[in-house]
Protein backbone atom coordinates (compact mmCIF):
# COMPACT_ATOMS: atom_id res chain seq x y z
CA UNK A 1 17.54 22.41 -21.06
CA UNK A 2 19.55 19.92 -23.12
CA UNK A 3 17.72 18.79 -26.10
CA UNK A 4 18.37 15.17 -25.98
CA UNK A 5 16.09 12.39 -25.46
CA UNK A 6 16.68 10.86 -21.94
CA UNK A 7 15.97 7.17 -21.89
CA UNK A 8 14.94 6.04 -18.06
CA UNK A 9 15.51 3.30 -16.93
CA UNK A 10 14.58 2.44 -12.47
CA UNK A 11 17.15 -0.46 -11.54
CA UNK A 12 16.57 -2.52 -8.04
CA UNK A 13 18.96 -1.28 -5.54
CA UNK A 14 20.38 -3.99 -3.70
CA UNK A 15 19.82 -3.99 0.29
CA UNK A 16 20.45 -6.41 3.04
CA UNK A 17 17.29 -8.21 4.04
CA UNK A 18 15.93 -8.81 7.26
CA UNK A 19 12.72 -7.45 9.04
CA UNK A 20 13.64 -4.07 10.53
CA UNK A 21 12.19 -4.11 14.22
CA UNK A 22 11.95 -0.34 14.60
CA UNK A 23 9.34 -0.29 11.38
CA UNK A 24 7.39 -3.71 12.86
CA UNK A 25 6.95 -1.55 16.59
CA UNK A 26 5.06 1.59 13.91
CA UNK A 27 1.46 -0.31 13.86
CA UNK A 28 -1.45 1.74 12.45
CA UNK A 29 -4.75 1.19 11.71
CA UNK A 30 -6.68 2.73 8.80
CA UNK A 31 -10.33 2.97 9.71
CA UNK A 32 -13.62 2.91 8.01
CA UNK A 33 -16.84 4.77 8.98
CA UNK A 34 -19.43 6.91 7.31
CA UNK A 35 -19.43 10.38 7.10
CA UNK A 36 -22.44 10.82 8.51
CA UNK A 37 -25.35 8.96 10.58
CA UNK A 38 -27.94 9.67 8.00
CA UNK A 39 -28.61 6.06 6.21
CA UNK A 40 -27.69 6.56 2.62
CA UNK A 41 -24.66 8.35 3.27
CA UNK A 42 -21.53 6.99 2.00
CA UNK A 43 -18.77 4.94 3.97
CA UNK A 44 -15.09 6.39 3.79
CA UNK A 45 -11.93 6.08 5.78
CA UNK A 46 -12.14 8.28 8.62
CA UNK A 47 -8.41 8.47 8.60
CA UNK A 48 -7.41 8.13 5.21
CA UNK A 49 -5.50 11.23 4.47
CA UNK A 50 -2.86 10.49 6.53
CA UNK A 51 -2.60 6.87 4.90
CA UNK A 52 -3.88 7.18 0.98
CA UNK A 53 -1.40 7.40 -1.42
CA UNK A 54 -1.44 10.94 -2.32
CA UNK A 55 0.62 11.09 1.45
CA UNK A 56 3.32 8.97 0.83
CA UNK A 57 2.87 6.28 3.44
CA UNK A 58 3.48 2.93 2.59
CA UNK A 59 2.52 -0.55 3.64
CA UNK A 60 5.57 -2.48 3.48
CA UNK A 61 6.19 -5.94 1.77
CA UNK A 62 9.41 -7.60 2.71
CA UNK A 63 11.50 -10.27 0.72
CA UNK A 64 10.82 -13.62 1.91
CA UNK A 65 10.69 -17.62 1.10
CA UNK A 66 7.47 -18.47 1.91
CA UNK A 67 7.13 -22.28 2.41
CA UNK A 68 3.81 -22.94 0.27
CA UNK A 69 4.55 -20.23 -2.04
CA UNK A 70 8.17 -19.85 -2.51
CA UNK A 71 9.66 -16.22 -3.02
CA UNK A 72 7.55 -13.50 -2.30
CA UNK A 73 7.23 -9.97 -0.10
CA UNK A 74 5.57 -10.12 2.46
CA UNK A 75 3.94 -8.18 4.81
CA UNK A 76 1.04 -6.10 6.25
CA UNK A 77 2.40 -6.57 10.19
CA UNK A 78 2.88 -2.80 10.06
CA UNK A 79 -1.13 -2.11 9.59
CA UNK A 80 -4.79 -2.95 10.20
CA UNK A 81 -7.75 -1.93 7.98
CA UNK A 82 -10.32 -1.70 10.81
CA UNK A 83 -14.37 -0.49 10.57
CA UNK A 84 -15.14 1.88 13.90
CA UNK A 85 -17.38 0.67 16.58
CA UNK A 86 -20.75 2.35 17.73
CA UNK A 87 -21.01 0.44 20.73
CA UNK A 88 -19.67 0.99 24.02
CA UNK A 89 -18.59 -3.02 24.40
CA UNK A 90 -16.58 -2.27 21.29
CA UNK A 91 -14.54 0.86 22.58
CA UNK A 92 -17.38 3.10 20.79
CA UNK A 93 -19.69 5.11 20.14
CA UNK A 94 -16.80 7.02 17.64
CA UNK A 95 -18.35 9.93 16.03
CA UNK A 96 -17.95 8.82 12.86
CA UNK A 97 -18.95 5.21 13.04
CA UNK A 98 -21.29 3.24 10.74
CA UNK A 99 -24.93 2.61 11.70
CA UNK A 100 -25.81 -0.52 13.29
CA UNK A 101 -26.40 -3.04 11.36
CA UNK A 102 -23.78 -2.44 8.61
CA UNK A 103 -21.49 -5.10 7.30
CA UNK A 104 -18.30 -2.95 6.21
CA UNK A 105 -16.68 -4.91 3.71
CA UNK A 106 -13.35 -3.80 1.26
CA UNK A 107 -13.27 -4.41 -2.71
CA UNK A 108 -9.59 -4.53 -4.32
CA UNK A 109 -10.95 -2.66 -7.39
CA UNK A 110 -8.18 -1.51 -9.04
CA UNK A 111 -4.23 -1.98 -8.96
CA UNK A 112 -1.34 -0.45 -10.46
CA UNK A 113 2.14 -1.86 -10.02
CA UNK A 114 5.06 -3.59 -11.90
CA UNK A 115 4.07 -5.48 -15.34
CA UNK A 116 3.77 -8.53 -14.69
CA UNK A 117 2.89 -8.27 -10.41
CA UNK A 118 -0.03 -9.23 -8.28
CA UNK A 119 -1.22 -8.33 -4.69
CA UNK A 120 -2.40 -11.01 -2.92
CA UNK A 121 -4.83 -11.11 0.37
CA UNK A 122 -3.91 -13.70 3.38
CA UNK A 123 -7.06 -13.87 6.11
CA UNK A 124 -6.23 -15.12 9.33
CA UNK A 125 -8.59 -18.41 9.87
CA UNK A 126 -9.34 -17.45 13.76
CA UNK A 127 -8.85 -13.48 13.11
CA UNK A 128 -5.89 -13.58 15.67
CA UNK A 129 -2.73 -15.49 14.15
CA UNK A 130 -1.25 -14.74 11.50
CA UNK A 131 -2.46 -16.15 7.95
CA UNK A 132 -0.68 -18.88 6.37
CA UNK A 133 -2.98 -19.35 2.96
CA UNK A 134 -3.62 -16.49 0.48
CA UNK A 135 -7.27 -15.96 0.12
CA UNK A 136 -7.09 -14.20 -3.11
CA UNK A 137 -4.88 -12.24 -5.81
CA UNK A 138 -5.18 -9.76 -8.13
CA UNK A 139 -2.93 -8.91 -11.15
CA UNK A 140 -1.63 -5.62 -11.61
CA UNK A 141 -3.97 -3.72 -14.28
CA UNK A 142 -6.74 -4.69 -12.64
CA UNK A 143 -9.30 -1.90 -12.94
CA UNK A 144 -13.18 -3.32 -11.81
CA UNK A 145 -11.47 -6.00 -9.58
CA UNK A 146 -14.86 -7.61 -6.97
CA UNK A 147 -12.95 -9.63 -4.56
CA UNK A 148 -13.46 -8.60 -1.49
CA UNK A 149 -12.28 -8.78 2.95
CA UNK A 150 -14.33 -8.00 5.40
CA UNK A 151 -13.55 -5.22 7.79
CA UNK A 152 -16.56 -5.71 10.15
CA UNK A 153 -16.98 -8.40 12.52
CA UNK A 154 -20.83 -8.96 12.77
CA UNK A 155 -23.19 -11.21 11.13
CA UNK A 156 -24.83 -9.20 9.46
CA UNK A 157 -27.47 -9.17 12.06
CA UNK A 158 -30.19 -5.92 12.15
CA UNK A 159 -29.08 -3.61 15.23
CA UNK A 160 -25.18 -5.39 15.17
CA UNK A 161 -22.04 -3.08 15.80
CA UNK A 162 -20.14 -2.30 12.61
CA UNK A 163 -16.93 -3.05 14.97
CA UNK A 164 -13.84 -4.68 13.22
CA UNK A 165 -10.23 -5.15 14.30
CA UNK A 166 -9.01 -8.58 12.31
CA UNK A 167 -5.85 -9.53 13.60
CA UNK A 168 -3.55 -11.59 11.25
CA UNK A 169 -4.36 -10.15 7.67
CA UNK A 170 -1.44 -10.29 5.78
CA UNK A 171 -0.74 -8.93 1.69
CA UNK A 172 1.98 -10.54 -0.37
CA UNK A 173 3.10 -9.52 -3.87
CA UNK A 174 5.48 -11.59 -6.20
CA UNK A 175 7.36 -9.10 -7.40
CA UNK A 176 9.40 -6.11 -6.13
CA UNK A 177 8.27 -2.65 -6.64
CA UNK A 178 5.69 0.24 -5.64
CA UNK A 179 1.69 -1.53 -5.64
CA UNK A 180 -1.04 1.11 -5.42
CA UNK A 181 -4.27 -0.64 -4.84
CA UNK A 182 -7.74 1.25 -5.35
CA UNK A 183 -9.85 0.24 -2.59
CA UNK A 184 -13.60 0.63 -2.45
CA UNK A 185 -16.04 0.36 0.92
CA UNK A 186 -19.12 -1.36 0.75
CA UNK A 187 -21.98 -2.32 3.16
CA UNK A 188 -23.27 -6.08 2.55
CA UNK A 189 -25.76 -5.90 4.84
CA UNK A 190 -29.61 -5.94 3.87
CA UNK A 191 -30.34 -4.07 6.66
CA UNK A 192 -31.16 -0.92 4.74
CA UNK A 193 -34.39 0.16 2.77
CA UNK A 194 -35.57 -2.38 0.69
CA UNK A 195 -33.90 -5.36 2.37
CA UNK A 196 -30.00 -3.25 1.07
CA UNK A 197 -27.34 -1.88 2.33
CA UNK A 198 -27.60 0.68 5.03
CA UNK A 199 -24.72 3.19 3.68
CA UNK A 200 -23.87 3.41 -0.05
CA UNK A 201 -20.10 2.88 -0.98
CA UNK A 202 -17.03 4.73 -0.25
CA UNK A 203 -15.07 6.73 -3.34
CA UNK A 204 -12.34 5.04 -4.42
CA UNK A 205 -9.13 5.13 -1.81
CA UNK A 206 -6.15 4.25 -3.13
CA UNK A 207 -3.05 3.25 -1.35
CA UNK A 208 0.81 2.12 -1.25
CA UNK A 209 2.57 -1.61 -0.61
CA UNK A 210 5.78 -1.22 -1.05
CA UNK A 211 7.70 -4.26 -2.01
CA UNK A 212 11.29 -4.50 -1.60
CA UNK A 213 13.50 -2.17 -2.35
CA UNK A 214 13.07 -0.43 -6.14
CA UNK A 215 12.32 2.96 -7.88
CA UNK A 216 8.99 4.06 -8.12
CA UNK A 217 9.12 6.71 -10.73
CA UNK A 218 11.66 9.19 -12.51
CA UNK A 219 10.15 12.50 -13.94
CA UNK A 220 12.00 15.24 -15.92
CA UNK A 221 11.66 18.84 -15.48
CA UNK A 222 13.28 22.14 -16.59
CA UNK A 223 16.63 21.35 -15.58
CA UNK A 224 16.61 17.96 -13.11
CA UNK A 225 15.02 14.90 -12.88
CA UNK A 226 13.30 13.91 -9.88
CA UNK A 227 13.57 10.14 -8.75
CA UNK A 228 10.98 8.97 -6.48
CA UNK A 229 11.60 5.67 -4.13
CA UNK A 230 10.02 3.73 -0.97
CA UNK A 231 11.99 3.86 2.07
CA UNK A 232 11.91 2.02 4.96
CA UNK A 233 13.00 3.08 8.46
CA UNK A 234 16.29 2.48 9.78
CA UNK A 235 18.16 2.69 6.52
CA UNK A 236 20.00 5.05 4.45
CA UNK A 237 19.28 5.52 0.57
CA UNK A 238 20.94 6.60 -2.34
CA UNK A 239 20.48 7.26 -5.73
CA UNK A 240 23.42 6.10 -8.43
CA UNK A 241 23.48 6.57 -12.41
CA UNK A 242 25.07 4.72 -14.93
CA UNK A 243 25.50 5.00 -18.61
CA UNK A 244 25.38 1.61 -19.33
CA UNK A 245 24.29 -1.83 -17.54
CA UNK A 246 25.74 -4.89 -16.87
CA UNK A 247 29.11 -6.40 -14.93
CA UNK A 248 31.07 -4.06 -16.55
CA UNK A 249 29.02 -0.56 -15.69
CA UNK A 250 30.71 1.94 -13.79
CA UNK A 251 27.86 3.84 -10.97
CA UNK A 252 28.21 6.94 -9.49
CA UNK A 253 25.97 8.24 -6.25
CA UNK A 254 23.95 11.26 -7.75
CA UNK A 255 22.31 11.46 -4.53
CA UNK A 256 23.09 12.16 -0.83
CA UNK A 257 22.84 9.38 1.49
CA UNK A 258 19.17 10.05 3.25
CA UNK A 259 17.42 8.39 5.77
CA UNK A 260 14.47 6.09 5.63
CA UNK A 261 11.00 7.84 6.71
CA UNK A 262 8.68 4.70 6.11
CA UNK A 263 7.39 6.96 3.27
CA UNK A 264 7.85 8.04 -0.56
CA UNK A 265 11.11 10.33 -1.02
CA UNK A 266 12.25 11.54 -3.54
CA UNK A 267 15.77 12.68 -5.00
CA UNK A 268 16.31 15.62 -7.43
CA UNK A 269 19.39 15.06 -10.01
CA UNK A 270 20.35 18.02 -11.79
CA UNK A 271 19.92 17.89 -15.62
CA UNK A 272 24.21 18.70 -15.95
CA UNK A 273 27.15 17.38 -17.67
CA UNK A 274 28.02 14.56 -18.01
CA UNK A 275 24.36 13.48 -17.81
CA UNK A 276 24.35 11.22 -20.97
CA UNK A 277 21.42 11.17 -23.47
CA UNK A 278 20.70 7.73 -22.15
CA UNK A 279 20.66 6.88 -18.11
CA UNK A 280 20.03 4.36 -16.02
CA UNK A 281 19.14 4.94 -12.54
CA UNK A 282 19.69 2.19 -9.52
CA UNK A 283 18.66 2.83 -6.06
CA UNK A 284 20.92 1.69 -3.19
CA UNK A 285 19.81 0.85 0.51
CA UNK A 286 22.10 0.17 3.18
């Protein structure tokens, strides 16, 4: 391996925008429970390991101009954060539902993203249409954030179905690149012993909004460096380097042209002439 320092640098690829209707009709929903039916245990996300981070699946935010906010991405039509029913009216019991009675709510705790970016929460006002107001926001570096959404739709009530499907929740963030938020479960109810909660919170989940189209990450090794990016389905991405920025730069594809997954890809350049000591990479979607 070459001993020079390698200076990188991810630049925004440039892509046509547009909502993509093949990666709209690809709705999921991410769903919390408890792992057991013992109260006390904790809550988690009964699906989560095909949705955290650590998998690669993203929630996508897509450029828009919003009218009360101006420029943002947008998104979250792609997902639903849902809590599991117990009751029969509900579509239950499912095995690994709360107990009655518990009030499933989700913390943004923690979030990671581009300097200077911030997630932001939109709740539908009748839980069917879409939101039009942002409830709340948190900036990137947030790391013991309290605000909160509720996943269940009870009361509150003693003996009331942990049930939740919100329709409408949207997440915005004003500035392109990879979000990961740390989300925490908690039950709100006073239900349990000593007028508290019936299950104890969830770990820490953590998971992807991508906005836009950007680089995530670029990490050396041995004898390549290994570009990591957000893709979307329905286009094609490639990875170009450049010596130098600016109107005059000259960019050359490092990268076959590969297809969108709706996931995190990656791209491996090999660490070769005439890699210069300092790079800068740009990611291009078509």
């Amino acid at each position: 391996m070459t001993s020079r320092t390698l200076t990188l640098l991810g630049l925004l690829g440039v892509c046509a925008l547009g909502i993509n209707p093949k990666a709209l009709a690809q709705h999921s929903h991410i769903n919390a429970g408890a792992k057991s039916s013992t109260a006390g245990s904790p809550l988690f996300f009964a699906n989560g390991r095909a949705f955290e981070a650590a998998s690669g699946y993203l929630i996508h935010l897509i450029p828009t101009q919003s009218t009360n906010y101006g420029a943002l991405h947008f998104g979250g039509t792609d997902v639903t954060f849902t809590s599991l029913a117990a009751f029969p009216d509900n579509g239950g019991p499912n095995t690994f539902a709360a107990l009655p009675g518990t009030h499933v709510e989700m913390i943004l705790e923690t979030l990671r993203g581009p300097t200077g970016g911030a997630l932001s929460i939109w709740d539908s006002v009748d839980g069917f249409f879409d939101a039009t107001e942002i409830t709340f926001t948190v900036p990137v570096g947030t790391v013991a954030g309290t605000e909160r959404m509720a996943l269940s739709e009870n009361d509150g009530s003693a003996g009331a179905d942990p049930y939740g499907h919100i329709h409408g929740r949207r997440f915005s963030a004003n500035l392109p690149g990879l979000y990961v938020a740390g989300f925490r479960l908690v039950d709100t109810s006073k239900n349990g012993p000593r007028a508290g909660p019936i299950h104890a919170p969830s770990d820490l989940a953590y998971f992807n909004f991508q906005a836009g189209v950007s680089i995530a990450d670029v990490s050396l090794a041995a004898d390549h460096m290994r570009v990591r990016f957000g893709t979307d389905v329905g286009r094609s991405y490639s990875v170009e380097v450049s010596d130098s920025v600016g109107p005059t730069a000259v960019w050359r594809m490092v990268s076959v042209p590969s297809p969108g997954t709706g996931r995190l890809e990656s791209a491996d350049i090999p660490l070769a002439p005439p890699i210069a000591a300092q790079v800068f990479f740009r990611l291009k979607a078509e």
